[in-house]
Protein backbone atom coordinates (compact mmCIF):
# COMPACT_ATOMS: atom_id res chain seq x y z
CA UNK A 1 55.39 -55.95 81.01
CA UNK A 2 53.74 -57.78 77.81
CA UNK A 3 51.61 -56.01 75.89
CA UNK A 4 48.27 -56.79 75.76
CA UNK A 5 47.22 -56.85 72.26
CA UNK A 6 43.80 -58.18 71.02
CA UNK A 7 43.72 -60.04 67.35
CA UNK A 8 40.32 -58.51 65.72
CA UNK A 9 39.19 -61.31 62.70
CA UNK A 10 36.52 -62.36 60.91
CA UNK A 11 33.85 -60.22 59.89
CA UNK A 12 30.60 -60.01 58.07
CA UNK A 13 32.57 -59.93 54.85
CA UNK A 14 32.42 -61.21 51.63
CA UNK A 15 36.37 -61.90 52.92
CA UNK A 16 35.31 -63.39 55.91
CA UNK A 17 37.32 -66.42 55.08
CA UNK A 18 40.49 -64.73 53.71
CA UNK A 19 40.71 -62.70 57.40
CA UNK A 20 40.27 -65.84 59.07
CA UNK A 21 43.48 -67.46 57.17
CA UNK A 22 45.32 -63.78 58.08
CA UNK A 23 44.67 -63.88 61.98
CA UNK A 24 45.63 -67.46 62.24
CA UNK A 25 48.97 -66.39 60.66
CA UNK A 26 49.84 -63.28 62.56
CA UNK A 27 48.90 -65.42 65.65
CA UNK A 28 51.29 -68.12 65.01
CA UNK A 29 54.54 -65.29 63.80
CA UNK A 30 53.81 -63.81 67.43
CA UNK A 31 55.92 -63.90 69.92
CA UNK A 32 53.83 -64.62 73.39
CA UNK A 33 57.03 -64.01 75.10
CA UNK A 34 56.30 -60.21 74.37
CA UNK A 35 52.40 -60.22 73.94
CA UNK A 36 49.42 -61.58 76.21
CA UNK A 37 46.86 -62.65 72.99
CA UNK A 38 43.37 -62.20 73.01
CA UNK A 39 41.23 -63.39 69.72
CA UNK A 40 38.29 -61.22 69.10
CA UNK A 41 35.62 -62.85 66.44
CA UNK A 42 33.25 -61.42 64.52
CA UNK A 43 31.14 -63.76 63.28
CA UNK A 44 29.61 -63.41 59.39
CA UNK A 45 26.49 -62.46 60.75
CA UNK A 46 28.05 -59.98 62.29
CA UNK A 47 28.01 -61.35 66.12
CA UNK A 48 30.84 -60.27 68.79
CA UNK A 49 32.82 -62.28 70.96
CA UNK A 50 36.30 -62.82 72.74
CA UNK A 51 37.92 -66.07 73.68
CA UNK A 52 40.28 -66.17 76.97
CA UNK A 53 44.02 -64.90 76.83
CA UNK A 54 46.16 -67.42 74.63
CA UNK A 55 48.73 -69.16 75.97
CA UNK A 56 49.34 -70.57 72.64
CA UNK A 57 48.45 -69.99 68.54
CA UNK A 58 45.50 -71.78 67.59
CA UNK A 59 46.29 -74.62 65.86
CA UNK A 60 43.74 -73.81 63.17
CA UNK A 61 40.82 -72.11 61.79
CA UNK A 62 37.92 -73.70 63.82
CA UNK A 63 39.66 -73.03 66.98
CA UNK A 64 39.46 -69.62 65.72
CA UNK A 65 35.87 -69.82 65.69
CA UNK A 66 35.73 -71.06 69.29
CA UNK A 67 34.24 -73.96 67.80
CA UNK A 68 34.63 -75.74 71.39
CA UNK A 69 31.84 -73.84 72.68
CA UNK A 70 34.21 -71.93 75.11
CA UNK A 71 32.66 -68.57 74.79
CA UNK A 72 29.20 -68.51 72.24
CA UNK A 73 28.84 -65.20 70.28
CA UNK A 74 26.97 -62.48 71.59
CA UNK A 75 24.50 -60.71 69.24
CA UNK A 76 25.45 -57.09 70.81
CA UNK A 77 28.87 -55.60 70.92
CA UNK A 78 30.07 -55.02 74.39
CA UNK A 79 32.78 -52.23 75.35
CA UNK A 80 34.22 -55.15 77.67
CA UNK A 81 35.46 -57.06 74.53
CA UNK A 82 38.27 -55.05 74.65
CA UNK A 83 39.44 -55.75 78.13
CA UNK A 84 41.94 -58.45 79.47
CA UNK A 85 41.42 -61.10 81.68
CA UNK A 86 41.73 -60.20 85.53
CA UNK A 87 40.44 -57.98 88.19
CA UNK A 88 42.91 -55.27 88.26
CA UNK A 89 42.21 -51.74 87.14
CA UNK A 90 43.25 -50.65 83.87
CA UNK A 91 43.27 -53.83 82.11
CA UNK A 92 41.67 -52.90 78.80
CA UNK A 93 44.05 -53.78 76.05
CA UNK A 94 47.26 -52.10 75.12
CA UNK A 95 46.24 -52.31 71.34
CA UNK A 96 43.88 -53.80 68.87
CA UNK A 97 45.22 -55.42 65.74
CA UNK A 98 42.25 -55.44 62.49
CA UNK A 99 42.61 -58.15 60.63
CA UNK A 100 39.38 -57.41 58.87
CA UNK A 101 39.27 -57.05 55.40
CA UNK A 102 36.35 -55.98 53.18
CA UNK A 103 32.98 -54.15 54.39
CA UNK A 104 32.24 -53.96 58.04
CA UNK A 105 36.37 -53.78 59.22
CA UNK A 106 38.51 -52.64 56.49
CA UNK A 107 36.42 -49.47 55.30
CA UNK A 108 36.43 -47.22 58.16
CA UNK A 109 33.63 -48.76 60.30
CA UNK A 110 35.40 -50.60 63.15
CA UNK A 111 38.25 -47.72 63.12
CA UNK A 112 35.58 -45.27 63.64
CA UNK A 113 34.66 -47.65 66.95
CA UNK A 114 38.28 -48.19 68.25
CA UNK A 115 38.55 -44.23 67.63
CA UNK A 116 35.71 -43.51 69.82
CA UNK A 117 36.67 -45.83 72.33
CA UNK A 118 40.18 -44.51 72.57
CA UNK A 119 42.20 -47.35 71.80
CA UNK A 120 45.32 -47.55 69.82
CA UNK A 121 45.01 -50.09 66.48
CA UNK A 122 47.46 -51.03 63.82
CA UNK A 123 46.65 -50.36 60.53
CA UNK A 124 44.95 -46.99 58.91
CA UNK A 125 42.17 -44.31 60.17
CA UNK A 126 38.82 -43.64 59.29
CA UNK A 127 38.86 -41.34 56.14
CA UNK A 128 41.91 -43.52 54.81
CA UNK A 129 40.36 -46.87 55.25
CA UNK A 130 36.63 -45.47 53.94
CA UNK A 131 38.44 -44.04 50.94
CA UNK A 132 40.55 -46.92 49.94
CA UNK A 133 38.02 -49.50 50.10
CA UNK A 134 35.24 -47.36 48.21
CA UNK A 135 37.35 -47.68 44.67
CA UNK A 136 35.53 -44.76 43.33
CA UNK A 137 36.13 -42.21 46.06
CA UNK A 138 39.59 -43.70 45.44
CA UNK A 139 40.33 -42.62 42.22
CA UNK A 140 38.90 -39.17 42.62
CA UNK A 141 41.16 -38.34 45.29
CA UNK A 142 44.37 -39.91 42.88
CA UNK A 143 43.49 -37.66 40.24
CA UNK A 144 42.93 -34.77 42.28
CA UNK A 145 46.27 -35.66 43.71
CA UNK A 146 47.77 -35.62 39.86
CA UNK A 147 48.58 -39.80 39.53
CA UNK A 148 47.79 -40.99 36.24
CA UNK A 149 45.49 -44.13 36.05
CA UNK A 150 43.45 -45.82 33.08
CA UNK A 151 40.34 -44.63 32.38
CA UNK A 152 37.41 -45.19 34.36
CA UNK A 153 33.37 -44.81 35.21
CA UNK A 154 31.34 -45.88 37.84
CA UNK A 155 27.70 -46.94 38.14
CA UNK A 156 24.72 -47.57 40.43
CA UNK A 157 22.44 -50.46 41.02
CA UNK A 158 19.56 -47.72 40.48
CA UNK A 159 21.23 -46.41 37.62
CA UNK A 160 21.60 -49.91 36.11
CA UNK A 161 17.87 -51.12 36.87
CA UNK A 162 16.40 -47.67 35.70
CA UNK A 163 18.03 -47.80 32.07
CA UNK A 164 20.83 -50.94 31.77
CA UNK A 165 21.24 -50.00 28.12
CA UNK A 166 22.24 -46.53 28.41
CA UNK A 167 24.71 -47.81 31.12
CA UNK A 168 26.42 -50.38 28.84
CA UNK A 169 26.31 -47.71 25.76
CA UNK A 170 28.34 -45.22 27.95
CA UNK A 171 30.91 -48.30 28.79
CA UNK A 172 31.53 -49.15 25.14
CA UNK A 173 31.45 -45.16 24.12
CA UNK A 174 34.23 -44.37 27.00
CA UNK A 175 36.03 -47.44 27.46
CA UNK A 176 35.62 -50.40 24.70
CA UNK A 177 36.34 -53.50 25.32
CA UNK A 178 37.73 -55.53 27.02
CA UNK A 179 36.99 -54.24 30.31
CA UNK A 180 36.88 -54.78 34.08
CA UNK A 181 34.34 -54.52 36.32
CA UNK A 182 34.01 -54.44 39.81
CA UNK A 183 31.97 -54.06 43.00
CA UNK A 184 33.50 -50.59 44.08
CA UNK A 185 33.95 -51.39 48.20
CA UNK A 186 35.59 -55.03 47.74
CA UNK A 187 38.58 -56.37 47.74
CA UNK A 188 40.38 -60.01 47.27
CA UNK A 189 39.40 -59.99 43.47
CA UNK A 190 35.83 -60.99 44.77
CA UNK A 191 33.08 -59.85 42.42
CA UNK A 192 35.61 -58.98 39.56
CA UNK A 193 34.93 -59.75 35.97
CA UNK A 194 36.69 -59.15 32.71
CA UNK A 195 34.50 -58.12 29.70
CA UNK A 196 35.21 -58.58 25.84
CA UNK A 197 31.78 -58.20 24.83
CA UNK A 198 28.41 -56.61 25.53
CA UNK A 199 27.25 -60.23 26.38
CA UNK A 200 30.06 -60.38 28.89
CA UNK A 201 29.63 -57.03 30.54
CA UNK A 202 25.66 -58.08 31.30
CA UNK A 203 26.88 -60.95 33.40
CA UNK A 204 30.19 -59.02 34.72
CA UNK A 205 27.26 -56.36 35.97
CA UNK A 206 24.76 -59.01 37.51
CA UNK A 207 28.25 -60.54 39.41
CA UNK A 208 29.51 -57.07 40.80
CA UNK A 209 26.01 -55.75 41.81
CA UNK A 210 25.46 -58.86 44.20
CA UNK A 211 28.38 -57.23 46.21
CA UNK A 212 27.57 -53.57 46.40
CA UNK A 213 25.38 -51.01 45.43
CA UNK A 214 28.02 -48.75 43.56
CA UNK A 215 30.44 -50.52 40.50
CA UNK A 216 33.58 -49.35 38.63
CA UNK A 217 34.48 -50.23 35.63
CA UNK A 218 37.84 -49.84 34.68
CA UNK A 219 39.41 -49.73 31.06
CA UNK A 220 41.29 -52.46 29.79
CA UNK A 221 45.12 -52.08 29.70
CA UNK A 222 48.07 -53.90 28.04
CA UNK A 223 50.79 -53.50 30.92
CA UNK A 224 52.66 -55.71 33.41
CA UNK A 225 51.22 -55.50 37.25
CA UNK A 226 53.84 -53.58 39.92
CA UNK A 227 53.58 -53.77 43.56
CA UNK A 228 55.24 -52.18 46.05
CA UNK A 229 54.75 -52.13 50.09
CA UNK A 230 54.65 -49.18 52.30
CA UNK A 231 55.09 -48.94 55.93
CA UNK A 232 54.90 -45.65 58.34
CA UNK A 233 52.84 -42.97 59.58
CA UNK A 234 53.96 -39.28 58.88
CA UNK A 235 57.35 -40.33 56.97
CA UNK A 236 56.49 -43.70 55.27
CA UNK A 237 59.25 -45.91 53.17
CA UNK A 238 58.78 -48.24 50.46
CA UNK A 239 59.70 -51.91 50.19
CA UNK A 240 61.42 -53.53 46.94
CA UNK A 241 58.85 -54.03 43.89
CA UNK A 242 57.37 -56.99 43.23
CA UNK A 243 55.51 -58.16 39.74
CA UNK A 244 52.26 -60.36 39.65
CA UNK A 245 52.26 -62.16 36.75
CA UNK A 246 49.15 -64.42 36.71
CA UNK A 247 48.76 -67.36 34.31
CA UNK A 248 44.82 -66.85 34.06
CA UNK A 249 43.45 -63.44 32.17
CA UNK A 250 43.59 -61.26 35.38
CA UNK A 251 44.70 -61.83 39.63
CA UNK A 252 41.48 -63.23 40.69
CA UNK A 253 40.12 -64.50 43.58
CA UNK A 254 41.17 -68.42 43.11
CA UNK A 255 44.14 -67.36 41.91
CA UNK A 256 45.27 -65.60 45.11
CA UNK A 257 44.08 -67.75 47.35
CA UNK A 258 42.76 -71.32 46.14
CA UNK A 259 44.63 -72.56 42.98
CA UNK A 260 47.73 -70.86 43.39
CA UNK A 261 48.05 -70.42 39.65
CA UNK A 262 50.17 -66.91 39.61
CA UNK A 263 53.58 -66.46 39.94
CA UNK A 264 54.97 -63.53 41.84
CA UNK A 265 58.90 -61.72 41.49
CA UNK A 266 60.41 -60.30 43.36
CA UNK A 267 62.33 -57.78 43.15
CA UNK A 268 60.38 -56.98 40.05
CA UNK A 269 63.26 -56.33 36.66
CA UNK A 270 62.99 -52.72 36.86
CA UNK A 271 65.48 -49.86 36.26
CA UNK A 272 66.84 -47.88 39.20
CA UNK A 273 64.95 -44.51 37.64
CA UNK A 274 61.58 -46.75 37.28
CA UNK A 275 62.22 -47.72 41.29
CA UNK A 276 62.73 -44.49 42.26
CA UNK A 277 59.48 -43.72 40.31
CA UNK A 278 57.29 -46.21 41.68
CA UNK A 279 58.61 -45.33 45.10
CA UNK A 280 57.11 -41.77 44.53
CA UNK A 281 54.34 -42.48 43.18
CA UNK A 282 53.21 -44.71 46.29
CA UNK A 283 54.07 -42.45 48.87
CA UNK A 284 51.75 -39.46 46.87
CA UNK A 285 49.26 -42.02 46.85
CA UNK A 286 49.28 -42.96 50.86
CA UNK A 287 49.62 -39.16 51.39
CA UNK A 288 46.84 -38.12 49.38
CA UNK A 289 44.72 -40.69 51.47
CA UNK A 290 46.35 -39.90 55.11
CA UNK A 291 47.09 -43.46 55.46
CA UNK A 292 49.20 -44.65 58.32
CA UNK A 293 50.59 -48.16 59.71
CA UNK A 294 50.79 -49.98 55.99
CA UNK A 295 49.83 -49.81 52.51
CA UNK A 296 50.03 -51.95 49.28
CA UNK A 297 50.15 -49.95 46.44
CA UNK A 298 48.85 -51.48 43.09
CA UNK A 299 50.46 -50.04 39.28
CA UNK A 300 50.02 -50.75 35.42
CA UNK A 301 53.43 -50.65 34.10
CA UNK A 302 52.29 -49.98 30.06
CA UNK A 303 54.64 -51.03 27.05
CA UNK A 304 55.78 -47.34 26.66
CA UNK A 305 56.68 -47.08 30.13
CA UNK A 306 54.17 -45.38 31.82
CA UNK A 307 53.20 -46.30 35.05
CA UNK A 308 49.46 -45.90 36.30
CA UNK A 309 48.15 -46.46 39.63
CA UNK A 310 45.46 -49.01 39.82
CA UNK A 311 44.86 -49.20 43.44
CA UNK A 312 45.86 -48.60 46.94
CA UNK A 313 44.78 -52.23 49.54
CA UNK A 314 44.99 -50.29 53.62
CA UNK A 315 44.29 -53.98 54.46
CA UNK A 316 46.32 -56.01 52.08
CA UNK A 317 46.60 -60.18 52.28
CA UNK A 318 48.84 -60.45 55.04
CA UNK A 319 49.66 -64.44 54.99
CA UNK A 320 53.49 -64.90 54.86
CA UNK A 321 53.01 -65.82 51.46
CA UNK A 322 50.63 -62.70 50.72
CA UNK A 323 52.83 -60.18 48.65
CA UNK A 324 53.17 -57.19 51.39
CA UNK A 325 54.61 -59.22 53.81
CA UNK A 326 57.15 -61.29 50.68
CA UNK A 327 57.91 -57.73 49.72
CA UNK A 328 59.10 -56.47 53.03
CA UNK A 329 61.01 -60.00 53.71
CA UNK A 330 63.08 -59.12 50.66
CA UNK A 331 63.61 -55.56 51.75
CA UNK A 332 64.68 -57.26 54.52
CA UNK A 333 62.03 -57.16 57.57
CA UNK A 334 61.02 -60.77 58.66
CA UNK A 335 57.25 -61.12 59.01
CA UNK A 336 57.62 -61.47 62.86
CA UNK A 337 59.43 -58.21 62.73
CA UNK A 338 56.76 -56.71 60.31
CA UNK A 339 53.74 -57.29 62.89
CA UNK A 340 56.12 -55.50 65.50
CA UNK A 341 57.15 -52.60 63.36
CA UNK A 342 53.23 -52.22 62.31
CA UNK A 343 51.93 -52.88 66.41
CA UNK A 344 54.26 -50.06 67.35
CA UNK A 345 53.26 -48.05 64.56
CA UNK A 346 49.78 -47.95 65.87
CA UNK A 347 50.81 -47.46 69.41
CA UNK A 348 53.12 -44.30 68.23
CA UNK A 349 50.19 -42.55 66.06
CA UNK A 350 47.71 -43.23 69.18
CA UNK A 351 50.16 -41.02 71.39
CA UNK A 352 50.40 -38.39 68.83
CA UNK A 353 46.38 -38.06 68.71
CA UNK A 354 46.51 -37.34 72.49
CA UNK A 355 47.85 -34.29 71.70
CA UNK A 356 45.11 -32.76 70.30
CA UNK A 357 43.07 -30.64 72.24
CA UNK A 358 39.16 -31.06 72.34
CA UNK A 359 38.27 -28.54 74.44
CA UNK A 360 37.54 -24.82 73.83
């Protein structure tokens, strides 16, 4: 029998646009042979609703959409979205597939829904996917868990309105400049600014606040960028390393996905006992966070040879030409193959949460 899998994209997302470009790629690598496809949207205001089994990827992003007018968006969400076509018994789907990223699908919210729904989903739970995406929470948890990372404070809107000034004297008294700053539950590079000056930081802080209530800001650090891919639930493994090297001050947004201007290696030039470093490092960090399915973890590599973790993506870009999935082709795992390993993944944790008992 196929599995019946249901491709959940969109969102009411700053990154509403980059999960769009993600579910029309994991559409086309999959093989309908093996899968009866249903698209689930969520609209950016935040409106449910599911086109008719595929019998075909969509051949782009407005078809997505269900621009045709096939099936209009309902403003409630609807237990039934997760059912497949037909009148037989047991039809809901086999397993839901979030390719959300941001607020409202990458941070915990529509995990917490497919967990009390009891269906199986790729990708990470609630507490990992709440506590990745909130930066702050993040980096608490890293340090707790002993990884080194630059230095860091974070801020609130109601912080920053109250007294701005004593905000931006604690910034230059902790970190100096330059600086980064960003919206704490974001990711893409959206709402990120660099800072070398107090004139800077003002408009770096009027930028990140329009995207979230809570902001980190992040010292500034001389040190190439290491990534590295992890896949698996109780015993992950790592990918090769890769190394962003961006032509523009810092990885942002049009860099990643408009302009192109960054160039990524991999296998990144590093030494077998750097690897092997990295590699640990990683797999503390998706422990300390329970994640499960995938991972991309983010490091500093400094001049001395330190490394320092700057971030852990539970939803990273997942385009072929997105770096998790480049990563895992040159570990060797096609990108077809990589939406199978991560489908069963999600399918194989789901079992082992049935064994749990609920009742006293």
């Amino acid at each position: 029998m196929k599995t019946r899998i249901g491709l959940l994209y969109g969102g009411k997302s700053a990154e509403h646009k980059v999960s769009m470009q993600t579910a029309l790629a994991v559409m086309k690598a999959l093989d309908f042979e093996n899968y009866e496809v249903y698209p689930i949207y969520i609209t950016e205001e935040g409106d449910w609703t599911k086109g008719p089994q595929l019998s075909a990827p969509a051949e782009n992003i407005k078809q997505l959409e269900f621009a045709d007018g096939s099936n209009l968006p309902s403003p409630s969400f609807s237990p039934a979205l997760f059912q497949a076509d037909g009148k037989e018994e047991s039809r809901t789907l086999d397993v839901i597939f979030p390719l959300l990223h941001g607020p409202n699908g990458e941070d915990g919210t529509v995990q917490g829904l497919l967990e009390l729904l009891n269906l199986p989903y790729v990708g990470n739970g609630v507490l990992a996917s709440s506590a990745g995406m909130d930066k702050i929470i993040m980096k608490n948890i890293f340090a707790q868990a002993g990884l080194p990372q630059v230095d860091y404070i974070a801020a609130l809107r109601s912080e920053w309105e109250k007294d701005c000034d004593k905000v931006y004297a604690l910034v230059e008294e902790r970190l100096g400049y330059p600086c980064f700053v960003k919206p704490a539950n974001l990711g893409s590079s959206v709402g990120i600014s660099k800072a070398s000056s107090k004139q800077e930081l003002e408009v770096a802080f009027k930028e990140a606040f329009l995207f979230d209530r809570k902001i980190i800001v992040e010292q500034g650090v001389v040190a190439r960028e290491i990534e590295i891919g992890v896949l698996g639930n109780d015993e992950p493994e790592c990918s090769v390393a890769g190394e962003i090297v961006p032509k523009k001050d810092f990885y942002d947004y049009k860099a990643k996905y408009e302009d192109g201007d960054t160039a990524m290696i991999i296998p990144a030039e590093l030494t077998e006992q750097q690897y092997a470093e990295v590699k640990e490092m990683a797999i503390t960090a998706f422990k300390a966070l329970d994640c499960s399915g995938l991972v991309r973890a983010d490091f500093f590599l400094t001049k001395d040879g330190q490394f320092l973790i700057n971030e852990v993506n539970t939803m990273p870009g997942f385009t072929p030409f997105s770096m998790f999935p480049l990563l895992w082709k040159h570990t060797g795992v096609t990108y077809p193959q990589l939406i199978e390993k991560l489908v069963n993944l999600g399918i194989e944790r789901h079992a082992e949460k049935q064994k749990i008992k609920y009742t006293f």
